[in-house]
C-alpha atoms as a PDB file:
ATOM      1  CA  UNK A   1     -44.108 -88.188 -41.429  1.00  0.00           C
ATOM      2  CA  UNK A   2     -41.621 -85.424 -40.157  1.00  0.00           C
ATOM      3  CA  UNK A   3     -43.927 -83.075 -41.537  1.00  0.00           C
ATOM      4  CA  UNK A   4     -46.239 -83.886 -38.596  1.00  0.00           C
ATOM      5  CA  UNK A   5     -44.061 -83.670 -35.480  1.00  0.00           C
ATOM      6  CA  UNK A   6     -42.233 -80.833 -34.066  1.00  0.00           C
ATOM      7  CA  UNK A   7     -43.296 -77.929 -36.209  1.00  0.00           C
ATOM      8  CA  UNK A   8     -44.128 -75.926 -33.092  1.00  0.00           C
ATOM      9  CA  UNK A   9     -40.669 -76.469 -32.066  1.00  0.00           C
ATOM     10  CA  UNK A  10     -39.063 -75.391 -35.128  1.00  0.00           C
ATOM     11  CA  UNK A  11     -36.802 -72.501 -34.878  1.00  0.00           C
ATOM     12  CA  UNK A  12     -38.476 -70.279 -37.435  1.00  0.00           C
ATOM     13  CA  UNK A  13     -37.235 -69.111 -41.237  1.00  0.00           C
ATOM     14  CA  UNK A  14     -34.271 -67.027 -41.255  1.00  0.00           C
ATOM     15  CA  UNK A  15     -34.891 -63.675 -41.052  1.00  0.00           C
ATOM     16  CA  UNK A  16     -32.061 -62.139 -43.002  1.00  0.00           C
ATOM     17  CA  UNK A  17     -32.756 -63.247 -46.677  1.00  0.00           C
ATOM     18  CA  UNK A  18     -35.978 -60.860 -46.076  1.00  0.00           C
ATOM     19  CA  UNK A  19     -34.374 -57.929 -44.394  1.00  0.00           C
ATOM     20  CA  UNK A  20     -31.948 -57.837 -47.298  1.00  0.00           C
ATOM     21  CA  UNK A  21     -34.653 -57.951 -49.861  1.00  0.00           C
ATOM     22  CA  UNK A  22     -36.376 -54.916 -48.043  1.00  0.00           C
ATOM     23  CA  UNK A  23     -33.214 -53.115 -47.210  1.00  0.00           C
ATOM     24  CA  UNK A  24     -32.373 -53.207 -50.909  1.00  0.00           C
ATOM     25  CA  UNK A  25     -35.778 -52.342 -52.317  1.00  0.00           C
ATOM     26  CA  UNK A  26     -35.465 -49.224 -49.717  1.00  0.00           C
ATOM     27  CA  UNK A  27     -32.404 -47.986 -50.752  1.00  0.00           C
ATOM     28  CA  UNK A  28     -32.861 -48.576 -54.527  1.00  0.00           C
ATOM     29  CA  UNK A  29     -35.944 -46.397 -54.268  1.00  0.00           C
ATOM     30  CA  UNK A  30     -33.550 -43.307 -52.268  1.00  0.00           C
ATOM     31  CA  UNK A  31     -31.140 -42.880 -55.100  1.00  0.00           C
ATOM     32  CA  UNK A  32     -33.636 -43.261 -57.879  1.00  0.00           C
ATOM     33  CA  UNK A  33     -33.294 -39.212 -59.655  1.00  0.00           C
ATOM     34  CA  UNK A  34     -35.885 -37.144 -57.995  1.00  0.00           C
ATOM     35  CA  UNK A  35     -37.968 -36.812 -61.137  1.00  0.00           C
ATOM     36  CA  UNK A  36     -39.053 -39.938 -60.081  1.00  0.00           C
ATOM     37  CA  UNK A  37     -39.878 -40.194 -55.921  1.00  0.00           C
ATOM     38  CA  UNK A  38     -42.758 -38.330 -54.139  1.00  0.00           C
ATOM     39  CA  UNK A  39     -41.489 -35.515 -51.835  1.00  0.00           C
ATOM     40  CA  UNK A  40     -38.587 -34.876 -50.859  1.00  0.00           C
ATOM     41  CA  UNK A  41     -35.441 -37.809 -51.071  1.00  0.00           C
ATOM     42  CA  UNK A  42     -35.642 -39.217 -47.946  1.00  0.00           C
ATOM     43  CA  UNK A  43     -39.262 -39.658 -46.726  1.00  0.00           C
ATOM     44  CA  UNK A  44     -40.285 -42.498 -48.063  1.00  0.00           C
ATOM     45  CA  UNK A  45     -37.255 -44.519 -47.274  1.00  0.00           C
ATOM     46  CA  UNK A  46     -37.565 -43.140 -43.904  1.00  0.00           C
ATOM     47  CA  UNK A  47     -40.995 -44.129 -43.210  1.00  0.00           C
ATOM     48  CA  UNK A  48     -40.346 -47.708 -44.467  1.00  0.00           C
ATOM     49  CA  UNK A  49     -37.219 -47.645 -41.996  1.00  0.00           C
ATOM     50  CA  UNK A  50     -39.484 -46.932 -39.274  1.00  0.00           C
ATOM     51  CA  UNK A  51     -42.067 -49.665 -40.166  1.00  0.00           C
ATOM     52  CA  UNK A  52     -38.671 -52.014 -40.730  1.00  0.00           C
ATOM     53  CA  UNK A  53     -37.345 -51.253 -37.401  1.00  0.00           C
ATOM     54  CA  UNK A  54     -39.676 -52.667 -34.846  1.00  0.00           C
ATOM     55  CA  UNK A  55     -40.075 -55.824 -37.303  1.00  0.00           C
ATOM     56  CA  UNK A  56     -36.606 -56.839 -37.507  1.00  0.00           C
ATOM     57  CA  UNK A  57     -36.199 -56.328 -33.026  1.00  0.00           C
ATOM     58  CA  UNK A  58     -39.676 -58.785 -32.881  1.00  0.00           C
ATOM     59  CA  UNK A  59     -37.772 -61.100 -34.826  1.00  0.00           C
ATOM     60  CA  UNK A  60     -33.666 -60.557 -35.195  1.00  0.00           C
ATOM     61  CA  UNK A  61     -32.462 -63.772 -36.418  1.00  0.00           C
ATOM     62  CA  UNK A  62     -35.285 -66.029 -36.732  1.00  0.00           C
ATOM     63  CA  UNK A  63     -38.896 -65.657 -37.642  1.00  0.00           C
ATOM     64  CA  UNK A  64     -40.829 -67.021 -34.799  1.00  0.00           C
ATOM     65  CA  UNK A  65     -43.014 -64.296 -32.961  1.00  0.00           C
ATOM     66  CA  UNK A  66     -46.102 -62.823 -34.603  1.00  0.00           C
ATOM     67  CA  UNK A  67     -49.473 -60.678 -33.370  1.00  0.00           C
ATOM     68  CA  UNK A  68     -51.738 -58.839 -35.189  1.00  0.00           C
ATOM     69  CA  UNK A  69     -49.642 -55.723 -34.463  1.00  0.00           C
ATOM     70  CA  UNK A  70     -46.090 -57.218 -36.013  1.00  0.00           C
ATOM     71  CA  UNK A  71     -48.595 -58.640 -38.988  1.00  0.00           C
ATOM     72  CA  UNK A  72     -50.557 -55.262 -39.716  1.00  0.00           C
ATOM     73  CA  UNK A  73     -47.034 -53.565 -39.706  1.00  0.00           C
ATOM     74  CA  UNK A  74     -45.092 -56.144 -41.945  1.00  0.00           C
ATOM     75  CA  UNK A  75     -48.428 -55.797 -44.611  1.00  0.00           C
ATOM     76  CA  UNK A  76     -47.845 -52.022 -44.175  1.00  0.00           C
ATOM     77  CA  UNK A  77     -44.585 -52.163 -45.307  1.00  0.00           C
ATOM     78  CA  UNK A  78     -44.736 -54.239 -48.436  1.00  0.00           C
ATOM     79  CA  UNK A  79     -47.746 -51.721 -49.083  1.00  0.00           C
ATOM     80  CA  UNK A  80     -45.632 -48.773 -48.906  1.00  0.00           C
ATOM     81  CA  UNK A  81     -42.602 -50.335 -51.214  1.00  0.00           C
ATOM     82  CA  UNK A  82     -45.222 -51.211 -53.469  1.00  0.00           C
ATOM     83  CA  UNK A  83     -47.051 -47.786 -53.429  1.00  0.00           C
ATOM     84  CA  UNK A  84     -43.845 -45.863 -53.689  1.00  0.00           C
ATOM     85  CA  UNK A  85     -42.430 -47.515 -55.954  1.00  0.00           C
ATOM     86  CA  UNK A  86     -45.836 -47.972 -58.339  1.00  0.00           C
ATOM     87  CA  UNK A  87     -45.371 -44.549 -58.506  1.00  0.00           C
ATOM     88  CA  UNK A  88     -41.756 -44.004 -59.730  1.00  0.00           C
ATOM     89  CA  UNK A  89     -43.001 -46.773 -62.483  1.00  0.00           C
ATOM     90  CA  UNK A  90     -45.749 -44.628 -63.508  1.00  0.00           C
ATOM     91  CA  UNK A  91     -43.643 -41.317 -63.787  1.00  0.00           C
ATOM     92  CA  UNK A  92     -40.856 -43.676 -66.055  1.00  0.00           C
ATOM     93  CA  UNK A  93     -43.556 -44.317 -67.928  1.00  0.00           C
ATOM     94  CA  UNK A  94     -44.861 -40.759 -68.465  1.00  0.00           C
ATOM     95  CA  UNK A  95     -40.934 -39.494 -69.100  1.00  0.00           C
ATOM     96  CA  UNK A  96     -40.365 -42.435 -71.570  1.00  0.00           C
ATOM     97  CA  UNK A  97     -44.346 -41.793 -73.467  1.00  0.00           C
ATOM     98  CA  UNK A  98     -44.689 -38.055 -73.597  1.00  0.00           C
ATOM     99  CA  UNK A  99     -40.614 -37.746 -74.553  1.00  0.00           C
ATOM    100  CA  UNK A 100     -39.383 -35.427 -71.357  1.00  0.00           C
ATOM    101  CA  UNK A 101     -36.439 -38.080 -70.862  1.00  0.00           C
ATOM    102  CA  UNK A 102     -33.122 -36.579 -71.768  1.00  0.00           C
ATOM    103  CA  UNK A 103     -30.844 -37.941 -69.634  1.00  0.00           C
ATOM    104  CA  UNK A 104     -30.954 -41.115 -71.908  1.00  0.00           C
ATOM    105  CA  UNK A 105     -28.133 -43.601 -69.561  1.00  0.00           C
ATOM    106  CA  UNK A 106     -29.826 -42.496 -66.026  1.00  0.00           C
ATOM    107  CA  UNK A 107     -33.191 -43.048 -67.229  1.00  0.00           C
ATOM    108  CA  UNK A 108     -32.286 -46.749 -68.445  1.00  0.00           C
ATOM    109  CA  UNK A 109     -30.525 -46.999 -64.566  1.00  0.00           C
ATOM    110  CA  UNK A 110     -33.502 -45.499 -63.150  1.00  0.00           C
ATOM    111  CA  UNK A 111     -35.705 -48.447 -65.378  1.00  0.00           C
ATOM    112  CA  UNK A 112     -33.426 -51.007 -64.063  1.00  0.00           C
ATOM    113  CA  UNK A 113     -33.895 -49.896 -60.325  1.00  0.00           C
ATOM    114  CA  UNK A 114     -37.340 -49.798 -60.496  1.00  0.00           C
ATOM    115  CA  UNK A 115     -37.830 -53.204 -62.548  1.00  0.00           C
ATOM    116  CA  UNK A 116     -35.667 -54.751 -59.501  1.00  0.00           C
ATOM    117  CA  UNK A 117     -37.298 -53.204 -56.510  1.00  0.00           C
ATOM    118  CA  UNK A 118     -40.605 -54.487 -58.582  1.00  0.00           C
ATOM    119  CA  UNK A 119     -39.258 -58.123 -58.949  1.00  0.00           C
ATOM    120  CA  UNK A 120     -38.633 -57.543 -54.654  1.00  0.00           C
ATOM    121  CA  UNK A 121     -41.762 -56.128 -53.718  1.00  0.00           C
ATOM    122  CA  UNK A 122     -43.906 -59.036 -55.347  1.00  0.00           C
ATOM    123  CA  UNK A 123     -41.608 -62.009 -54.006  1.00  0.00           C
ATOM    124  CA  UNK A 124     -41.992 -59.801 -50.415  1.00  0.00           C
ATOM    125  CA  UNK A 125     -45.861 -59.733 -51.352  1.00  0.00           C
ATOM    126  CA  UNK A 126     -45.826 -63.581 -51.777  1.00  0.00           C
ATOM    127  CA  UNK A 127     -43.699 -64.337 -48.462  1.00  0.00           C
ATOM    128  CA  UNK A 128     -46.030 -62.599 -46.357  1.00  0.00           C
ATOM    129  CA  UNK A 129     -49.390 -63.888 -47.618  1.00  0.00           C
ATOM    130  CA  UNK A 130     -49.035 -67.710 -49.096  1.00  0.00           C
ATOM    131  CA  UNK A 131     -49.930 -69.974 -45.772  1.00  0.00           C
ATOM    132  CA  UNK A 132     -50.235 -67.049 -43.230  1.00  0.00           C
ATOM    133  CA  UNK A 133     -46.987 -65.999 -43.634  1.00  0.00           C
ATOM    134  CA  UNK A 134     -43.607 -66.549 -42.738  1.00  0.00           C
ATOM    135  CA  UNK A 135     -44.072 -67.798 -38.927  1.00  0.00           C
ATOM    136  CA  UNK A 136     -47.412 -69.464 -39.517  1.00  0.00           C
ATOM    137  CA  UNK A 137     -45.501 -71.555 -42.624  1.00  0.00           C
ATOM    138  CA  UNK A 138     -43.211 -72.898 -40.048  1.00  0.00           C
ATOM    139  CA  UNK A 139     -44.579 -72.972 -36.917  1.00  0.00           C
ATOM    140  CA  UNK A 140     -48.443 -74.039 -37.444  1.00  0.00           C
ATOM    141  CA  UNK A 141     -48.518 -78.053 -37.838  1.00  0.00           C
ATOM    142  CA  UNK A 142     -50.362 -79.685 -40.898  1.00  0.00           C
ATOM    143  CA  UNK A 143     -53.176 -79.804 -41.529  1.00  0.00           C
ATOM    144  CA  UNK A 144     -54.074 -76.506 -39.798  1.00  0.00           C
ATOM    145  CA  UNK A 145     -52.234 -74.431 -41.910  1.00  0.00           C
ATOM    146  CA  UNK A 146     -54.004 -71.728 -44.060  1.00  0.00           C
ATOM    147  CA  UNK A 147     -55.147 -72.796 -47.927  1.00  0.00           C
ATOM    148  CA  UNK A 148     -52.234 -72.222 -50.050  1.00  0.00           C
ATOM    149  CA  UNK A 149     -51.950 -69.542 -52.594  1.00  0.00           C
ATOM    150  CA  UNK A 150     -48.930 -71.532 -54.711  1.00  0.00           C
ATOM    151  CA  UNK A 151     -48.112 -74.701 -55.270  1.00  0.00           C
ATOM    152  CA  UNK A 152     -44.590 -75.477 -55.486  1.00  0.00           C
ATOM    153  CA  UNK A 153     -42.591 -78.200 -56.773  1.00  0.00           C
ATOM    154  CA  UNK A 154     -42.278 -79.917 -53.367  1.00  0.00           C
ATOM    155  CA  UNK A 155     -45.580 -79.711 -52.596  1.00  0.00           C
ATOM    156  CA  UNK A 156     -46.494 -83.022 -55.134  1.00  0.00           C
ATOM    157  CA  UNK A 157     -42.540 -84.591 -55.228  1.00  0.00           C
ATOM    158  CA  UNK A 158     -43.412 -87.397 -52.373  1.00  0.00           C
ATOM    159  CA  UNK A 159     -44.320 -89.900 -55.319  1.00  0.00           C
ATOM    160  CA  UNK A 160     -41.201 -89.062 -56.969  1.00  0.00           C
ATOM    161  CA  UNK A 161     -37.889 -91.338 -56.814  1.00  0.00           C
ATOM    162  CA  UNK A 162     -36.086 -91.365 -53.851  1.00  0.00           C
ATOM    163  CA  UNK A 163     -33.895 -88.734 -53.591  1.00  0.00           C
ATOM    164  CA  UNK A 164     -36.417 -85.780 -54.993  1.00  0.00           C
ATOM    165  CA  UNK A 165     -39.252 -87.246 -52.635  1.00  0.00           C
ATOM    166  CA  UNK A 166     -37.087 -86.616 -49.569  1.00  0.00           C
ATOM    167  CA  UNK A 167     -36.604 -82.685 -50.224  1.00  0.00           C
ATOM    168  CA  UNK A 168     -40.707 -83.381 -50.870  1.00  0.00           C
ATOM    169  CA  UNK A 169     -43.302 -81.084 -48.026  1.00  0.00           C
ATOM    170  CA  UNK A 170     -44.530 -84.296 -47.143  1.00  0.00           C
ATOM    171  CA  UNK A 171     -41.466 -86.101 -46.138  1.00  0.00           C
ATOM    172  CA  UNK A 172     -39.222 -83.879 -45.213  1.00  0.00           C
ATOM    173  CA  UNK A 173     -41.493 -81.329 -43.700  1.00  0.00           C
ATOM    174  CA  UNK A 174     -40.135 -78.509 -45.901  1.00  0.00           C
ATOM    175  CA  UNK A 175     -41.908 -75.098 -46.106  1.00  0.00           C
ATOM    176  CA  UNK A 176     -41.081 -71.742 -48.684  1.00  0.00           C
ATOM    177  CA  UNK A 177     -39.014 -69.538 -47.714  1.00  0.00           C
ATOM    178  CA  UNK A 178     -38.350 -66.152 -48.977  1.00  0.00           C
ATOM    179  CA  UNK A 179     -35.767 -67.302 -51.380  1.00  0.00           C
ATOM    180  CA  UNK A 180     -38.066 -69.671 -53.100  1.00  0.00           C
ATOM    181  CA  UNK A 181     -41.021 -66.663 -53.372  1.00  0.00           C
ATOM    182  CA  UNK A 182     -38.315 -64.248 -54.698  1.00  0.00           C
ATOM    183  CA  UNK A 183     -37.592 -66.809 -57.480  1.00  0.00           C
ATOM    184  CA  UNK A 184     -41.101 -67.050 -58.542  1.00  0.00           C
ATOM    185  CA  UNK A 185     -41.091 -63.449 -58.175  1.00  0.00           C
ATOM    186  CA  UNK A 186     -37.675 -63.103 -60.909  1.00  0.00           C
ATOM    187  CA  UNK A 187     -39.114 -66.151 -63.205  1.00  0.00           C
ATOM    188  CA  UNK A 188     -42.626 -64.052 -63.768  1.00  0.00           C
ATOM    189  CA  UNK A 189     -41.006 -60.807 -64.466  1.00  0.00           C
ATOM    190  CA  UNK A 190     -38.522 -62.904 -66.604  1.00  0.00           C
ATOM    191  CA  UNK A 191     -40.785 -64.966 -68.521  1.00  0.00           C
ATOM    192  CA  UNK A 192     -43.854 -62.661 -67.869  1.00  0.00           C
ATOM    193  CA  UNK A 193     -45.938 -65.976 -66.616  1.00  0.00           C
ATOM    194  CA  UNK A 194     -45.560 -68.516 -63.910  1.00  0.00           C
ATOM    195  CA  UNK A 195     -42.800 -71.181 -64.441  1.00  0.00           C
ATOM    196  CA  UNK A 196     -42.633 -74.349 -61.999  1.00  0.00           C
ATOM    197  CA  UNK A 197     -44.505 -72.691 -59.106  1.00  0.00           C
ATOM    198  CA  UNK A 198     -48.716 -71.910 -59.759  1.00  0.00           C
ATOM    199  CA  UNK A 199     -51.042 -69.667 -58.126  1.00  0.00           C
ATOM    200  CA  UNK A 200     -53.854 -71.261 -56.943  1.00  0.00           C
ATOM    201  CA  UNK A 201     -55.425 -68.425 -55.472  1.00  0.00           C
ATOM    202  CA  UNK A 202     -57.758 -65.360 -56.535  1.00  0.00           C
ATOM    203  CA  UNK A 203     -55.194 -62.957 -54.937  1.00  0.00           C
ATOM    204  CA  UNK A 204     -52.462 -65.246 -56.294  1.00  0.00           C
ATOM    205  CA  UNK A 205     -53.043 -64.862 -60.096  1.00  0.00           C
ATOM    206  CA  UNK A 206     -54.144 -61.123 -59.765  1.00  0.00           C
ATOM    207  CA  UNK A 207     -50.567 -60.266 -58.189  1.00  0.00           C
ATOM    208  CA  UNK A 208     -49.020 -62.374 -60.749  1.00  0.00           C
ATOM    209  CA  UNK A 209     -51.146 -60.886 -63.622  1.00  0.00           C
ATOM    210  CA  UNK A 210     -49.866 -57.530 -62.247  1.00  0.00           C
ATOM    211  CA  UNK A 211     -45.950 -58.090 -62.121  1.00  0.00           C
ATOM    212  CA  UNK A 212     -46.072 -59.710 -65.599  1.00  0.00           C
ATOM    213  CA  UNK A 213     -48.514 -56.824 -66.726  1.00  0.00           C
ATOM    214  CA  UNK A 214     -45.817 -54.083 -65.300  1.00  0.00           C
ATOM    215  CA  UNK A 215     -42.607 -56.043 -66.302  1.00  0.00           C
ATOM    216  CA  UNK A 216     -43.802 -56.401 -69.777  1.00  0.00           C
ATOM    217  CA  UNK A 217     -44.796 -52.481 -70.286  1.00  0.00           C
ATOM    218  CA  UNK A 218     -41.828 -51.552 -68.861  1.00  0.00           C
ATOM    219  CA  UNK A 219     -39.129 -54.013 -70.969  1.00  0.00           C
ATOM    220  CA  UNK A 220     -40.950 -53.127 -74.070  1.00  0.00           C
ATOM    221  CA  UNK A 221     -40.679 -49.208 -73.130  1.00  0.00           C
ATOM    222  CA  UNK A 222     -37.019 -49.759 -72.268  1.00  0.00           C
ATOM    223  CA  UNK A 223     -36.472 -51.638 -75.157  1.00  0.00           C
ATOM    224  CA  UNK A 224     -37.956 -48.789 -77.405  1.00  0.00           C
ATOM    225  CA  UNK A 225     -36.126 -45.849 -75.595  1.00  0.00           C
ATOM    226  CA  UNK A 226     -33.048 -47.864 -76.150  1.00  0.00           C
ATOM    227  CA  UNK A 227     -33.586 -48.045 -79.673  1.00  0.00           C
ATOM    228  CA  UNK A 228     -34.417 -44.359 -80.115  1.00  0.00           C
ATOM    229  CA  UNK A 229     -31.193 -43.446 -78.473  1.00  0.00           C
ATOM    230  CA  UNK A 230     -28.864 -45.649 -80.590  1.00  0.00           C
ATOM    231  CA  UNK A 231     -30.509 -44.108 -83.707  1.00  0.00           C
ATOM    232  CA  UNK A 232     -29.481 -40.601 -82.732  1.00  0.00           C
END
């Protein structure tokens, strides 16, 4: 099967669908209105930059090197997103609950930047732990791969008719990419459950339960505030 030859050869996912994810989850969080960030503007996004930097000249176009040094500082950034921007959902929260929001348009563009760096920072979550992560996905043959944490569509399509068994992981060799984990990522906070793609994982369903947990507070807050504000 061309799943079993040549994956050591393969050239590695693409690195820039990911760098644009976490360039755009950085900068989303720098011009969200300071009610909302810890410390001053700029620090966060700074020390996220500095985390980025060193990841993106490992791997520049293609993602194909990786040591426990690039992995502990890829985890640290998704950590950091996710800290940072935990807390500017908490704070939304509090401004929305105790009634301190005044600003009533920036406050729904400040719910909207948050909901969207949240929708990032889970599908960056998934990339880098399902099957090792991005270069172990690609570069580690079958079947000495990590145990999954999702099952995808392809994953069980080799049994299928002809042309949907070829795209299959069995047949065609096809691995996720970050693309696929941001959809998951979008269809949970969307539909506040999984869709085509299940966790199969412990750490899998708790990060799941989590987006869908957060999306759903904060829609039905939004939703609320909105309402309040066209009553006025």
């Amino acid at each position: 099967m061309a799943d079993e030859k040549g994956r050591q050869a393969h050239p590695g996912e693409p690195r820039l669908p990911a760098a644009i994810g976490v360039m755009v989850a950085i900068g989303l969080y720098a011009v969200l209105p300071s009610a909302l960030q810890i410390g001053p503007r700029f620090v966060i996004p700074g020390l996220e930059l500095l985390l980025f930097i060193p990841l993106v000249l490992a791997n520049p176009r293609r993602m194909s090197r990786q040591n426990r040094l690039l992995r502990r500082l890829s985890i640290g950034l998704v950590l950091l997103i996710a800290l940072s921007n935990t807390t500017a959902l908490v704070l939304l929260i509090r401004s929305l609950v105790i009634g301190e929001a005044t600003a009533g348009g920036q406050l729904l563009a400040a719910a909207g930047q948050v909901w969207l760096t949240n929708v990032l920072v889970f599908a960056l979550a998934y990339w880098e732990l399902d099957r090792g992560g991005p270069v172990t996905r690609f570069r580690v043959d079958r079947p000495g791969l990590p145990d999954a944490d999702f099952r995808f569509p392809q994953d069980e399509d080799h049994d299928a008719i002809s042309e949907v068994a070829k795209r299959s992981s069995a047949k065609s060799g096809w691995a996720p990419g970050f693309i696929d984990y941001l959809y998951v990522s979008v269809t949970n906070s969307s539909a506040f459950s999984p869709t085509d793609t299940m966790p199969l994982s412990v750490r899998a369903k708790l990060l799941m339960a989590v987006e869908s947990v957060s999306a759903l507070m904060l829609s039905v807050l939004v939703v609320s505030f909105a309402v309040g504000l066209l009553g006025h």
